[in-house]
C-alpha atoms as a PDB file:
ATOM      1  CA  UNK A   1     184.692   9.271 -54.353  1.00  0.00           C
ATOM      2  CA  UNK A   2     182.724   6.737 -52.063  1.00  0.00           C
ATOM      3  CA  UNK A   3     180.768   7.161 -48.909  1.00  0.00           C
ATOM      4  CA  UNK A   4     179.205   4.416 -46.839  1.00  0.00           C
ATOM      5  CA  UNK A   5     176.042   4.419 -44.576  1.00  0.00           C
ATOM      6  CA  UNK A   6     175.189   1.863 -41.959  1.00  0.00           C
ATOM      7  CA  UNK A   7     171.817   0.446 -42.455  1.00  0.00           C
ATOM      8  CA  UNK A   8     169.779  -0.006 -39.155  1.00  0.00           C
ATOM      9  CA  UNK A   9     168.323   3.284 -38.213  1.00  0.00           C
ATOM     10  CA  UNK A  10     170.839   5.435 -40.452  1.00  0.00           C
ATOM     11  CA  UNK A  11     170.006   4.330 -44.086  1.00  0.00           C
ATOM     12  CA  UNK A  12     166.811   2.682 -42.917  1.00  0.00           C
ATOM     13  CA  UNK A  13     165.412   6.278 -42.457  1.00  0.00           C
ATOM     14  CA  UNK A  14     163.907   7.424 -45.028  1.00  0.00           C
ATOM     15  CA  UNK A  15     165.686  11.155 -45.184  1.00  0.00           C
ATOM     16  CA  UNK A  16     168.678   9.634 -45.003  1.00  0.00           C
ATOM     17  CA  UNK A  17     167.466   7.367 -48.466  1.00  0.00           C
ATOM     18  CA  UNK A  18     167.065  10.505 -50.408  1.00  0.00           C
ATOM     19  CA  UNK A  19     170.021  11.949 -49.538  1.00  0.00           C
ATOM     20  CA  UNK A  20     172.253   8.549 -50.243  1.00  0.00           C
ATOM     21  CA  UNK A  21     170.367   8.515 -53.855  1.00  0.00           C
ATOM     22  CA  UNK A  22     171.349  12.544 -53.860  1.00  0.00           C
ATOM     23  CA  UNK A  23     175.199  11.410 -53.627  1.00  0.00           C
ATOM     24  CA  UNK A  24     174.762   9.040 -56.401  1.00  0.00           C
ATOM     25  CA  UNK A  25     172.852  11.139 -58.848  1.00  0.00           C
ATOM     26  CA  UNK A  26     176.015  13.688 -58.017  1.00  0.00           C
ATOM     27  CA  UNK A  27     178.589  10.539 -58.953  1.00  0.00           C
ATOM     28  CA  UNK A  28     179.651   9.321 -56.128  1.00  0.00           C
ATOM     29  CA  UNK A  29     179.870   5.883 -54.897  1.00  0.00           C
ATOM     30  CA  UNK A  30     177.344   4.652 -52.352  1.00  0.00           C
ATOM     31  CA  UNK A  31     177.710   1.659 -50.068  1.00  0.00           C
ATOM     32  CA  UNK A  32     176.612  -0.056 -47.217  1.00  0.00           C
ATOM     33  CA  UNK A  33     177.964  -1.237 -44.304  1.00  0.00           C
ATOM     34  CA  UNK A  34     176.069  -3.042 -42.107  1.00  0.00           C
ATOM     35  CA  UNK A  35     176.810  -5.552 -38.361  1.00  0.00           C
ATOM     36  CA  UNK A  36     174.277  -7.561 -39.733  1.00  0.00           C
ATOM     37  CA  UNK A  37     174.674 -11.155 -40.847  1.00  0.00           C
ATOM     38  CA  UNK A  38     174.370 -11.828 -44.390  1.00  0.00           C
ATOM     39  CA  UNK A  39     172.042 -15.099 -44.165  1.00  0.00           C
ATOM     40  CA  UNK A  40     169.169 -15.211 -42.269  1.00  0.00           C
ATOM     41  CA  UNK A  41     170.157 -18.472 -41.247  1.00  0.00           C
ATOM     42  CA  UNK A  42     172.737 -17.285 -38.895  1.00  0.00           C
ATOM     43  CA  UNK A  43     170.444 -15.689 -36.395  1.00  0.00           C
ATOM     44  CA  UNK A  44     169.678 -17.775 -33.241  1.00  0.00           C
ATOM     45  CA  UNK A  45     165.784 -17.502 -32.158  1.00  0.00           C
ATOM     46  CA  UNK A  46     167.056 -15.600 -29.071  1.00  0.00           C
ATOM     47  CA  UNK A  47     168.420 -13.011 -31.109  1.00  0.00           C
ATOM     48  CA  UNK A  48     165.214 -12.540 -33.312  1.00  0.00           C
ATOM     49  CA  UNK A  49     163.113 -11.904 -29.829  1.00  0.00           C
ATOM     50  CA  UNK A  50     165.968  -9.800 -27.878  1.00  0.00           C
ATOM     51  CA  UNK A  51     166.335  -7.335 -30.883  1.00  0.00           C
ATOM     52  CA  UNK A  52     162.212  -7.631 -31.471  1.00  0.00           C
ATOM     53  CA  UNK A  53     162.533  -8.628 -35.160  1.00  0.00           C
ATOM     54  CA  UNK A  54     158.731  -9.406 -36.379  1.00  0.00           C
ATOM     55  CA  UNK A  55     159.879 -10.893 -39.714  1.00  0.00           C
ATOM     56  CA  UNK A  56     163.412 -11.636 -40.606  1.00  0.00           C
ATOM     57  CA  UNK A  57     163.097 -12.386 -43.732  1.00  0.00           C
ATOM     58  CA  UNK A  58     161.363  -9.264 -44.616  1.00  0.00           C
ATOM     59  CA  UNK A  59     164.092  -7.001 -42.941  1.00  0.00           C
ATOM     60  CA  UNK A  60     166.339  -9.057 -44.826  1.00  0.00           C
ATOM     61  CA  UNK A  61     164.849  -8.404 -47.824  1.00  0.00           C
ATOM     62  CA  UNK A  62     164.517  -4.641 -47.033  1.00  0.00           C
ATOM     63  CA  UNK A  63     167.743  -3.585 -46.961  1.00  0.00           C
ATOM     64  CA  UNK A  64     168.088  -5.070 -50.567  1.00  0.00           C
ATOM     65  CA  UNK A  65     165.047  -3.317 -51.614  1.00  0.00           C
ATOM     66  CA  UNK A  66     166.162  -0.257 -50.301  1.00  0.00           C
ATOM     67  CA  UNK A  67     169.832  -0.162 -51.930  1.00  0.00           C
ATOM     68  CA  UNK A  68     167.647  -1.027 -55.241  1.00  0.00           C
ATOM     69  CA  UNK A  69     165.557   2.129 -54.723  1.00  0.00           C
ATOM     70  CA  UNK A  70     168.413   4.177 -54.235  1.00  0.00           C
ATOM     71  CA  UNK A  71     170.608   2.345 -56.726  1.00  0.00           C
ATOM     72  CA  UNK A  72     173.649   1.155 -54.746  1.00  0.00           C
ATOM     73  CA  UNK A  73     175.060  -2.740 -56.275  1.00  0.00           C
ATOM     74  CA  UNK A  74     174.859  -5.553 -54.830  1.00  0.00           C
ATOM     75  CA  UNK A  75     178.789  -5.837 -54.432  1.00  0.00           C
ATOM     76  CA  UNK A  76     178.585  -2.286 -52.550  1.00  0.00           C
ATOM     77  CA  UNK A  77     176.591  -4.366 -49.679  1.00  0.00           C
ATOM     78  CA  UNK A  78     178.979  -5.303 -47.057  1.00  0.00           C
ATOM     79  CA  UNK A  79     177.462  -7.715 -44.380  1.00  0.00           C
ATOM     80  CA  UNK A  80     180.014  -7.650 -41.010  1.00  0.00           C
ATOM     81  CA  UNK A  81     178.510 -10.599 -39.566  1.00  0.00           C
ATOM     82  CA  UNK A  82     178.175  -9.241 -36.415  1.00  0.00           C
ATOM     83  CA  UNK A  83     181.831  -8.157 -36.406  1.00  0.00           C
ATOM     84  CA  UNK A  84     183.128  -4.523 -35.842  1.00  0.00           C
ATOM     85  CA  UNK A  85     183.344  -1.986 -38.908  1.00  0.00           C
ATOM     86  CA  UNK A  86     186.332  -1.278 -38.462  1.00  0.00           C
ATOM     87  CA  UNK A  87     187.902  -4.063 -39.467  1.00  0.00           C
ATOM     88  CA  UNK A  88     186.361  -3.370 -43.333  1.00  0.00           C
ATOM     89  CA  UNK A  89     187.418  -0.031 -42.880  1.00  0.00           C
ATOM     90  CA  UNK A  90     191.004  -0.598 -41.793  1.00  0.00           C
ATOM     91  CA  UNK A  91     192.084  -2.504 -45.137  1.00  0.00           C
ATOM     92  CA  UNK A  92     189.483   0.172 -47.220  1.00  0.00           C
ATOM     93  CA  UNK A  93     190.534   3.513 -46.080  1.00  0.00           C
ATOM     94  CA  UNK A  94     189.346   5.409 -49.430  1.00  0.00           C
ATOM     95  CA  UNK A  95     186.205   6.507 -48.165  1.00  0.00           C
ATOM     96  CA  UNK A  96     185.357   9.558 -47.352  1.00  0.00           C
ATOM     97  CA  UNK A  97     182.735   9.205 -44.365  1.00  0.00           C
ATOM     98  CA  UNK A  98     180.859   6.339 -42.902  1.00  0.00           C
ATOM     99  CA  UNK A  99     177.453   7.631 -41.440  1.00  0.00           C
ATOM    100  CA  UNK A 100     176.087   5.512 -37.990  1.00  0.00           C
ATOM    101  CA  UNK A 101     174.258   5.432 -35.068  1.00  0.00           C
ATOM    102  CA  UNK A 102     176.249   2.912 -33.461  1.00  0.00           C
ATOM    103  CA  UNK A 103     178.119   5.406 -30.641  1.00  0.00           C
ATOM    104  CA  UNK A 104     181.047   2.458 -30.524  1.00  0.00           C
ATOM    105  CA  UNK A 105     181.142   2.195 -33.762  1.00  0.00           C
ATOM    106  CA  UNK A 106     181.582   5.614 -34.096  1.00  0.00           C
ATOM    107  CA  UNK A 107     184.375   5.717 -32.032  1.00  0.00           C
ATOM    108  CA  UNK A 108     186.288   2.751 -33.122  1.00  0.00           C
ATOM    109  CA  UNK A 109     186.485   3.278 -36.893  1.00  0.00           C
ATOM    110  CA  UNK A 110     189.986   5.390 -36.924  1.00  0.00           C
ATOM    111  CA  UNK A 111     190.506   4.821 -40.343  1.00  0.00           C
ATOM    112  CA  UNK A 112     187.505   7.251 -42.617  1.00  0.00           C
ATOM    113  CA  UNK A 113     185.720  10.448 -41.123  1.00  0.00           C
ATOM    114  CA  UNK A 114     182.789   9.136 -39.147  1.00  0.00           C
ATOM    115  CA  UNK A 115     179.505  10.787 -38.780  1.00  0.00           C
ATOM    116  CA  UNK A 116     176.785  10.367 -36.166  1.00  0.00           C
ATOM    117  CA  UNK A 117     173.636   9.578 -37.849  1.00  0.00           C
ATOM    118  CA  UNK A 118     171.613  10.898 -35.033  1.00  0.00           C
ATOM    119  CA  UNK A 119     173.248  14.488 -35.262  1.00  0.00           C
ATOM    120  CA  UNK A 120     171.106  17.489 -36.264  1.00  0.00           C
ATOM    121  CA  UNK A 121     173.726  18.229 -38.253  1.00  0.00           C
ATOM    122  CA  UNK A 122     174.760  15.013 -40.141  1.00  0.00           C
ATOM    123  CA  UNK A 123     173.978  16.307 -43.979  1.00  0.00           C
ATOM    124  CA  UNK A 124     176.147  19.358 -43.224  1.00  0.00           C
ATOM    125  CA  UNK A 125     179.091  16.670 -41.709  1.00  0.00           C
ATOM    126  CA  UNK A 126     178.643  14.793 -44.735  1.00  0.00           C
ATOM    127  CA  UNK A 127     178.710  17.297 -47.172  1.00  0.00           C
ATOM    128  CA  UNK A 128     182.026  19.127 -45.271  1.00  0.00           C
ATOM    129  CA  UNK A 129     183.152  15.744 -45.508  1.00  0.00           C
ATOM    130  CA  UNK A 130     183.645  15.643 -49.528  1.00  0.00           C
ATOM    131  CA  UNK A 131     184.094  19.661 -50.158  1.00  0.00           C
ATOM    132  CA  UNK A 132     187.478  18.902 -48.699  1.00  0.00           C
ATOM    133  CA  UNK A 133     188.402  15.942 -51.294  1.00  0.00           C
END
């Protein structure tokens, strides 16, 4: 079984952390799926001050430290370049939820169970989610 959480404001909060290393204590496979790029090279300076990034390099670096922490590989890290998730998800439709905040996103992936990240109820989704594989 594998599971995927975005990373901006879904796996970078900090509940949702514990929960993602939770689901791989339990055995099942934990990845990320993220719009961002996967060099910091391909942001333009207008995109660093629209999106208010202080340091890019250490948001960069952040997302690595956290899938460390929670112990999800390197090869589980899927940067979308800015393109939509759905495309990764139409050609890998094993998982069994993606968890977001991204409201198009949401919508778009037709291919896995999706799960608002900003839902009181997201654990419960989630965990609904794999008592019916």
């Amino acid at each position: 079984m594998k599971c995927s959480f975005d990373y901006d404001n879904t796996l970078s909060r900090e509940e949702l952390q514990n929960y993602a290393k939770e689901l791989v204590q339990r055995g099942i496979e934990v990845w990320i799926v993220t719009s961002r790029y996967d060099s910091t090279s391909k942001y333009t300076p207008e995109m660093i001050e629209d999106w208010g990034i202080k340091n890019l390099q250490f948001e960069h670096d952040d997302l690595f430290r956290v899938a460390d922490e929670i112990g999800i590989a390197r090869e589980h890290i899927i940067f979308m370049n800015m393109q939509p998730k759905k495309l990764f998800f139409k050609d890998n439709i094993d998982f069994i939820f993606h968890i977001d905040d991204d409201a198009v996103e949401l919508m778009t992936i037709k291919y896995v169970n999706t799960i608002d990240s900003l839902d009181n109820n997201w654990k419960d989704l989630c965990e609904d989610s794999i008592s019916t594989c």
